[in-house]
Protein backbone atom coordinates (compact mmCIF):
# COMPACT_ATOMS: atom_id res chain seq x y z
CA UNK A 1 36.42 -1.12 -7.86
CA UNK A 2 35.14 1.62 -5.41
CA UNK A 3 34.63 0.94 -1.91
CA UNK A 4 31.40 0.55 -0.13
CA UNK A 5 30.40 3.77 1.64
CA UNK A 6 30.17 3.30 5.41
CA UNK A 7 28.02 4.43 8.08
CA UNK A 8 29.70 5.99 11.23
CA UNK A 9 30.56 3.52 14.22
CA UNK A 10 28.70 0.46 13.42
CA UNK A 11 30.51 0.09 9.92
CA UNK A 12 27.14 -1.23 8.42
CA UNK A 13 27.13 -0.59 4.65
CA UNK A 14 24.91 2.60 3.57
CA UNK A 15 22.34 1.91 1.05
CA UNK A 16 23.04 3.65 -2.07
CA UNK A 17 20.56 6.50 -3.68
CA UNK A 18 19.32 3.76 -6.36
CA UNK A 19 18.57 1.20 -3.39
CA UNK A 20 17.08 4.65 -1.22
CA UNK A 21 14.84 5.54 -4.24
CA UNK A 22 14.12 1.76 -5.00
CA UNK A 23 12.67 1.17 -1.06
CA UNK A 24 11.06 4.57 -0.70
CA UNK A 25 9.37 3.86 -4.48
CA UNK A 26 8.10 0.65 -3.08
CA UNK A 27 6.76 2.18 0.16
CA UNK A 28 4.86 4.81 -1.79
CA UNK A 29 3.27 1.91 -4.41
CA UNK A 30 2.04 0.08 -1.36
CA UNK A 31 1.27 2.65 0.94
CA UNK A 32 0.39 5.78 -1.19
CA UNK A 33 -3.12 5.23 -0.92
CA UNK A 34 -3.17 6.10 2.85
CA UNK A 35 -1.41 8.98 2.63
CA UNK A 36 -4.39 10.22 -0.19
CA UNK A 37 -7.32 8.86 1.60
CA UNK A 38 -7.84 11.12 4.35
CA UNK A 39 -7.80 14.03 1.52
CA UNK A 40 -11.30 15.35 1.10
CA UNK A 41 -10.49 15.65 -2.73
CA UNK A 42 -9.60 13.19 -4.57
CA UNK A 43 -10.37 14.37 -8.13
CA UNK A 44 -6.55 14.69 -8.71
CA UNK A 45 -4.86 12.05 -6.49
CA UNK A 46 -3.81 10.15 -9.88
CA UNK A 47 -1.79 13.14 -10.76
CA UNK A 48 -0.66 13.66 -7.26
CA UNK A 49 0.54 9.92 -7.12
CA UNK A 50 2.51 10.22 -10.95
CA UNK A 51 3.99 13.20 -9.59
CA UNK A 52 5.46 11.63 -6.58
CA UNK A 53 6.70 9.07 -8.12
CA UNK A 54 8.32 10.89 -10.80
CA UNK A 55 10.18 12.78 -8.31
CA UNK A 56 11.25 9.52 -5.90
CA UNK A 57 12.56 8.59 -9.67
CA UNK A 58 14.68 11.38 -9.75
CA UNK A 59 12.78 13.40 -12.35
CA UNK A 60 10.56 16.76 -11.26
CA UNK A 61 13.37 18.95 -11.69
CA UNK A 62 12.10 20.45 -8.49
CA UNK A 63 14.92 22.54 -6.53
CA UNK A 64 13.32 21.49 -3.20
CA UNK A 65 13.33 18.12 -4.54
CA UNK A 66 15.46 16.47 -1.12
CA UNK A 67 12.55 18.26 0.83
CA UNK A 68 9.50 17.01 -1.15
CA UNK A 69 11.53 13.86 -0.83
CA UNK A 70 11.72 13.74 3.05
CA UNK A 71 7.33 14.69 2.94
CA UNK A 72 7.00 11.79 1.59
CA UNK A 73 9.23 9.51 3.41
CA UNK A 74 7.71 10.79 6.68
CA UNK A 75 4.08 10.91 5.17
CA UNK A 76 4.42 7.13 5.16
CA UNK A 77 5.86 6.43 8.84
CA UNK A 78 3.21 4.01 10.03
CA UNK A 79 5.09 3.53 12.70
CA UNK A 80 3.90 6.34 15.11
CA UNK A 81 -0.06 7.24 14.96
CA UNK A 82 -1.55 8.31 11.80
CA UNK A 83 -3.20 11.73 13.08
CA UNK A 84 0.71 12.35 14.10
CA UNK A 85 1.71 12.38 10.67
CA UNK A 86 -1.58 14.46 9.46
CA UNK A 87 0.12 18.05 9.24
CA UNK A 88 2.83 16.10 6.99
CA UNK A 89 0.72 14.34 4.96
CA UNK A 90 -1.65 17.82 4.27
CA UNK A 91 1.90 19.51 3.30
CA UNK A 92 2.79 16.67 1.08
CA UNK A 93 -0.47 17.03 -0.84
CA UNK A 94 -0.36 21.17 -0.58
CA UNK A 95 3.17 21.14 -1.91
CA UNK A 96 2.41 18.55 -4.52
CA UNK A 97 -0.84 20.56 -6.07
CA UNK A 98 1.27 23.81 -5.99
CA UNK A 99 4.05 22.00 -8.12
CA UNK A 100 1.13 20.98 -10.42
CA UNK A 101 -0.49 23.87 -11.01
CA UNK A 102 2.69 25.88 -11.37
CA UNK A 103 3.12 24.88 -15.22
CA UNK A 104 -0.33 25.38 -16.27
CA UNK A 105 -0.32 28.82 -14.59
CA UNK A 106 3.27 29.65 -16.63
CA UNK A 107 1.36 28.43 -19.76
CA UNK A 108 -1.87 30.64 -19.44
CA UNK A 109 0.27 33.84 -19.33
């Protein structure tokens, strides 16, 4: 039976990368929307959303893919004001349409 990994002093448990996934998964579902909304174009927000959560799932194969995962953690901090999080949000979205668009672009060659 392994051991329970450990945080420094405080010797609180650290959630594991299933339970990290699982809660930042959850955030996204219920929050996702907000992040999309201030986008002035929608038309592919339903692939933009898949996407995302194909790559809080682990999938994406995406070498940047602790990166992409921090955008989107910080792209849903409600806690500080929403324009605050704006330049995040846009690079979320930017990154996001560039990983989308990268296959079909390798396919039309």
């Amino acid at each position: 039976m392994s051991r329970p990994r450990q945080s420094e002093p405080q010797g609180q448990v650290m959630p594991t990368a299933a339970e990290e996934s699982a809660a930042l998964r959850d955030d996204w579902m219920h929050g996702g929307h907000l992040v999309l909304v201030a986008d002035p174009d929608p038309s592919d927000h339903a692939a933009i959303h898949a996407w995302i959560l194909d790559v809080i799932e682990g999938g994406g194969g995406d070498p940047d893919h602790d990166g992409i995962r921090d955008l989107i953690y910080h792209s849903l901090n409600f806690d500080i004001p929403f324009q605050a999080t704006e330049r995040v949000r846009q690079s979320l979205i930017a990154t996001v349409r560039a990983r989308l668009q990268a296959p079909a672009s390798r396919q039309g060659r």
